[in-house]
C-alpha atoms as a PDB file:
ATOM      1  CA  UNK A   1      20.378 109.656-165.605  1.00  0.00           C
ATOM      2  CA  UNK A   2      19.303 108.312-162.199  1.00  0.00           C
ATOM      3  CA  UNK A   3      21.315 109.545-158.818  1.00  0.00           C
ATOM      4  CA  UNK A   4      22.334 106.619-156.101  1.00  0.00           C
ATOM      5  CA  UNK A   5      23.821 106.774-152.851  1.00  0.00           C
ATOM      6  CA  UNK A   6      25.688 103.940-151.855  1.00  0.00           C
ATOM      7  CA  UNK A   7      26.531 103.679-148.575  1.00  0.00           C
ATOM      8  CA  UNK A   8      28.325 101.030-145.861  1.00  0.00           C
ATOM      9  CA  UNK A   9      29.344 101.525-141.982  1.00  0.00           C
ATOM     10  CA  UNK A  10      30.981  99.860-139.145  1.00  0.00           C
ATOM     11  CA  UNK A  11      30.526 100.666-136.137  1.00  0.00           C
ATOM     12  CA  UNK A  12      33.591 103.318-135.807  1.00  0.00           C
ATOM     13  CA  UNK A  13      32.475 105.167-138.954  1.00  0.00           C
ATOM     14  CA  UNK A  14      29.941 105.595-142.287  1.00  0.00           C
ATOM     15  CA  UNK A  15      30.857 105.779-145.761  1.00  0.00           C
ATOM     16  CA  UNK A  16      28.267 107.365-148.180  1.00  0.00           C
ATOM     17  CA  UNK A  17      28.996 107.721-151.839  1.00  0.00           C
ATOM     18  CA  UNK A  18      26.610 110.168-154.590  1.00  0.00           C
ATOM     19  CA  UNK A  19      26.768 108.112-157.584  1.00  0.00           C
ATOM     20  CA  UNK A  20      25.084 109.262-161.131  1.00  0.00           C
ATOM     21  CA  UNK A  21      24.112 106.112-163.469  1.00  0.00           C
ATOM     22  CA  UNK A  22      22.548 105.434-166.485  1.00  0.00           C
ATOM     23  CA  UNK A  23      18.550 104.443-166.224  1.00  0.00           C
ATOM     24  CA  UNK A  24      19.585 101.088-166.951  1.00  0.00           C
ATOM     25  CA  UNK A  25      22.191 100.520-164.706  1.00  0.00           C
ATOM     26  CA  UNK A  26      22.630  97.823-162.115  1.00  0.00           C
ATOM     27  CA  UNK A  27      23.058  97.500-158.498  1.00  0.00           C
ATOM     28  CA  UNK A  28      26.744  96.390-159.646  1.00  0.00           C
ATOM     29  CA  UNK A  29      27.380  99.450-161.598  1.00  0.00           C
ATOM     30  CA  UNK A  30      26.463 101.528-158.689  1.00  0.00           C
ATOM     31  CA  UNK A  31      29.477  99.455-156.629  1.00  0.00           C
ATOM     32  CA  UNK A  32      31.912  99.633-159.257  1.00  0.00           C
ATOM     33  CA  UNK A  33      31.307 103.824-159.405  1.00  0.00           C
ATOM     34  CA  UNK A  34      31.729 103.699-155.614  1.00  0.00           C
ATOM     35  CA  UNK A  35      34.167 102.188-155.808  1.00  0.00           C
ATOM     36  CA  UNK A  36      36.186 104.129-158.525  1.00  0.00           C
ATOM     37  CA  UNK A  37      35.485 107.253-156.022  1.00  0.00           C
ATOM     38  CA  UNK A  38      37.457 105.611-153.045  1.00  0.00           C
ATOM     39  CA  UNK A  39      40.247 105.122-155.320  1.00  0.00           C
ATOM     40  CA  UNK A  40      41.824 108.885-155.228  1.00  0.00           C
ATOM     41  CA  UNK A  41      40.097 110.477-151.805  1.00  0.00           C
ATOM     42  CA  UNK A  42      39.675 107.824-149.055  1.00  0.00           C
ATOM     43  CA  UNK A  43      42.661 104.959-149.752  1.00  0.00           C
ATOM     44  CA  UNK A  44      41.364 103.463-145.906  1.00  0.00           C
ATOM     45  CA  UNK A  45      37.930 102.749-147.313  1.00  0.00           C
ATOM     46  CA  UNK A  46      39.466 100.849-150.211  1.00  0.00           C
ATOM     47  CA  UNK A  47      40.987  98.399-147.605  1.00  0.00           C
ATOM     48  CA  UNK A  48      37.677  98.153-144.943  1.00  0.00           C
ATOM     49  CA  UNK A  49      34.872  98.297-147.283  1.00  0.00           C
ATOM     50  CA  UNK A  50      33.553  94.520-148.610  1.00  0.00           C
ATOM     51  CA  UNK A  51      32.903  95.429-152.166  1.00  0.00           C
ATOM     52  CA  UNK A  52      32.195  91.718-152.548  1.00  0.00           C
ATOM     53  CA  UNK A  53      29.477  91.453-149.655  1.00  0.00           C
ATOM     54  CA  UNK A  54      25.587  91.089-149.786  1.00  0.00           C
ATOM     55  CA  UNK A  55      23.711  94.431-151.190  1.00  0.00           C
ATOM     56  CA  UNK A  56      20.715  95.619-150.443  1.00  0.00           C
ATOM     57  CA  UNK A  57      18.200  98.586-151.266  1.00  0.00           C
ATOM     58  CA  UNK A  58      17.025 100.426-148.563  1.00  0.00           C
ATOM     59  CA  UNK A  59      17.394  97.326-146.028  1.00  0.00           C
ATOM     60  CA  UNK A  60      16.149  94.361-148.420  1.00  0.00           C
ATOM     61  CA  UNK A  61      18.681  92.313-149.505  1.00  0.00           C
ATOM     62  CA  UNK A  62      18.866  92.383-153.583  1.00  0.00           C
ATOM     63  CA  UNK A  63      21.225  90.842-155.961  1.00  0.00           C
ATOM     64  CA  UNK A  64      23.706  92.667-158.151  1.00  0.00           C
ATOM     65  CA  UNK A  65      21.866  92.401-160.838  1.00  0.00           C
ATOM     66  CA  UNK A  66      18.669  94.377-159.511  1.00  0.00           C
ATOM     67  CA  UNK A  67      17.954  97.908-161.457  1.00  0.00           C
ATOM     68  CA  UNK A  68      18.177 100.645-158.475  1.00  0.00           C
ATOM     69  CA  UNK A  69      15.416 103.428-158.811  1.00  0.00           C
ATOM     70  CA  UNK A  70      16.472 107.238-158.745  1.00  0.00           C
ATOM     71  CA  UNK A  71      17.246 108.241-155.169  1.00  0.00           C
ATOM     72  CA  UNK A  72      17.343 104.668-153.766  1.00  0.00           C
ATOM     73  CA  UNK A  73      20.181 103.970-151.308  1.00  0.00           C
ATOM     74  CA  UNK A  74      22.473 101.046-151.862  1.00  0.00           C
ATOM     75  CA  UNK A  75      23.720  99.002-148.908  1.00  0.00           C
ATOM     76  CA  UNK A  76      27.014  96.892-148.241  1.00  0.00           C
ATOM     77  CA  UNK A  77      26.353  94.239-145.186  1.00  0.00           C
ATOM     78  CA  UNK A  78      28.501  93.506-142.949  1.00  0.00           C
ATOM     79  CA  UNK A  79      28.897  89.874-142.141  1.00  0.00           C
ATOM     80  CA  UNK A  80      27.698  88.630-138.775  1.00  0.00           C
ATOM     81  CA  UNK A  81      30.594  88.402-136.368  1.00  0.00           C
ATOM     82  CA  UNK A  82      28.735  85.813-134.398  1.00  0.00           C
ATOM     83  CA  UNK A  83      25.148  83.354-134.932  1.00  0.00           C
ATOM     84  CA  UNK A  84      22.800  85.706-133.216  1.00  0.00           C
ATOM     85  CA  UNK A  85      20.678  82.838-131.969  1.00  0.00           C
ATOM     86  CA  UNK A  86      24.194  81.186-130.747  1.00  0.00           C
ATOM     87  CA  UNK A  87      24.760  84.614-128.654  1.00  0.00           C
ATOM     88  CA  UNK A  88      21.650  84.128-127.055  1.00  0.00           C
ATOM     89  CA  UNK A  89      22.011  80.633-126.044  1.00  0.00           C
ATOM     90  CA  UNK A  90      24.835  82.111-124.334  1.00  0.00           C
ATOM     91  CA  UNK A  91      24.028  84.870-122.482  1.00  0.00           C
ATOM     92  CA  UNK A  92      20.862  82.711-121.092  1.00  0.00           C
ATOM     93  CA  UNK A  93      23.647  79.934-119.768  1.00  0.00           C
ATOM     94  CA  UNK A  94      25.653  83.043-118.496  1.00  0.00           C
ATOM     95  CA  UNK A  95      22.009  83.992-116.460  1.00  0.00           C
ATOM     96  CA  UNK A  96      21.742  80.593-115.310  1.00  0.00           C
ATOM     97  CA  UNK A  97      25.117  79.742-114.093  1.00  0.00           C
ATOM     98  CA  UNK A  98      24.850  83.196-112.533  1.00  0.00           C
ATOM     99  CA  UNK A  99      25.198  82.206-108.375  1.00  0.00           C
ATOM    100  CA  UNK A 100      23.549  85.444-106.957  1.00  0.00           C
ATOM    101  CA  UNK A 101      20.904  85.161-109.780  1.00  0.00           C
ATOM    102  CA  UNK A 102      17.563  85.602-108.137  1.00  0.00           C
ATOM    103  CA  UNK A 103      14.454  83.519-109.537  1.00  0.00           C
ATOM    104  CA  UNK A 104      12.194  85.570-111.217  1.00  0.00           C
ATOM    105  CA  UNK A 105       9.182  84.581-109.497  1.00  0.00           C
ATOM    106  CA  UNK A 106       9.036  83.728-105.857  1.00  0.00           C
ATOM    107  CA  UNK A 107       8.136  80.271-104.706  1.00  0.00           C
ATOM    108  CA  UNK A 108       4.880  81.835-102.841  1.00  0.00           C
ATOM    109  CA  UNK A 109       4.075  83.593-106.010  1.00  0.00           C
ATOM    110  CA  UNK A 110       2.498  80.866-108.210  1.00  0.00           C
ATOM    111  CA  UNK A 111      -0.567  81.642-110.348  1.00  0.00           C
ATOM    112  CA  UNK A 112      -3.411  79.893-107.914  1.00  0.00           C
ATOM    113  CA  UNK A 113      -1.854  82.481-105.005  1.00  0.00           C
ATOM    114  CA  UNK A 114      -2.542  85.681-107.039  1.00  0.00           C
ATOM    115  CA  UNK A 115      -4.918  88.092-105.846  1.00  0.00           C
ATOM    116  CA  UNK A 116      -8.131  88.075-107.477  1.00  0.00           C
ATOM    117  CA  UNK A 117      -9.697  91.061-108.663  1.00  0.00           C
END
């Protein structure tokens, strides 16, 4: 018998779940004993958790099928909300745009006007 935690928060709260397998049990297993704990205790996690979203083991992404090791911790993901690299397209028009936005280097501040040591 190995012993799991499998575990999955939001940004309001954490869910972490002890689970006891068999040595040959899979990542999947570990979900569907997880899940099978929500069932009676916390009903809100049964409706907020994605028991159908990526898994991982300790922050690497894994698929259901991987064999967890005793003591590893099994992750739900979130999905992104946004494309990260989208956001920051974004935010650097947002700096642009900006009308009291102050250049970052002066125009008497080019390289060849540096001091030299």
């Amino acid at each position: 018998m190995k012993k799991c935690t499998v575990a999955f928060a939001t940004p309001a709260r954490q869910w972490s779940w002890q689970v006891s397998l068999h040595d040959e049990a899979t990542v999947a297993d570990a979900l569907a004993e997880a899940r099978a704990q929500t069932t009676g205790n916390t009903a809100p996690a049964e409706s907020i958790v994605p028991w159908d979203a990526d898994v991982g083991i300790f922050g690497e992404l894994c698929d259901r099928s991987a064999v967890p090791r005793d003591g590893d911790r099994v992750e739900l993901y979130r999905p992104l909300t946004s494309d990260p690299k989208e956001s920051r397209r974004e935010r650097a028009r947002a700096r642009k745009a900006a009308p009291d936005r102050e250049p970052s280097r002066l125009p008497s501040q080019s390289p060849k006007d540096w001091p030299r040591r």
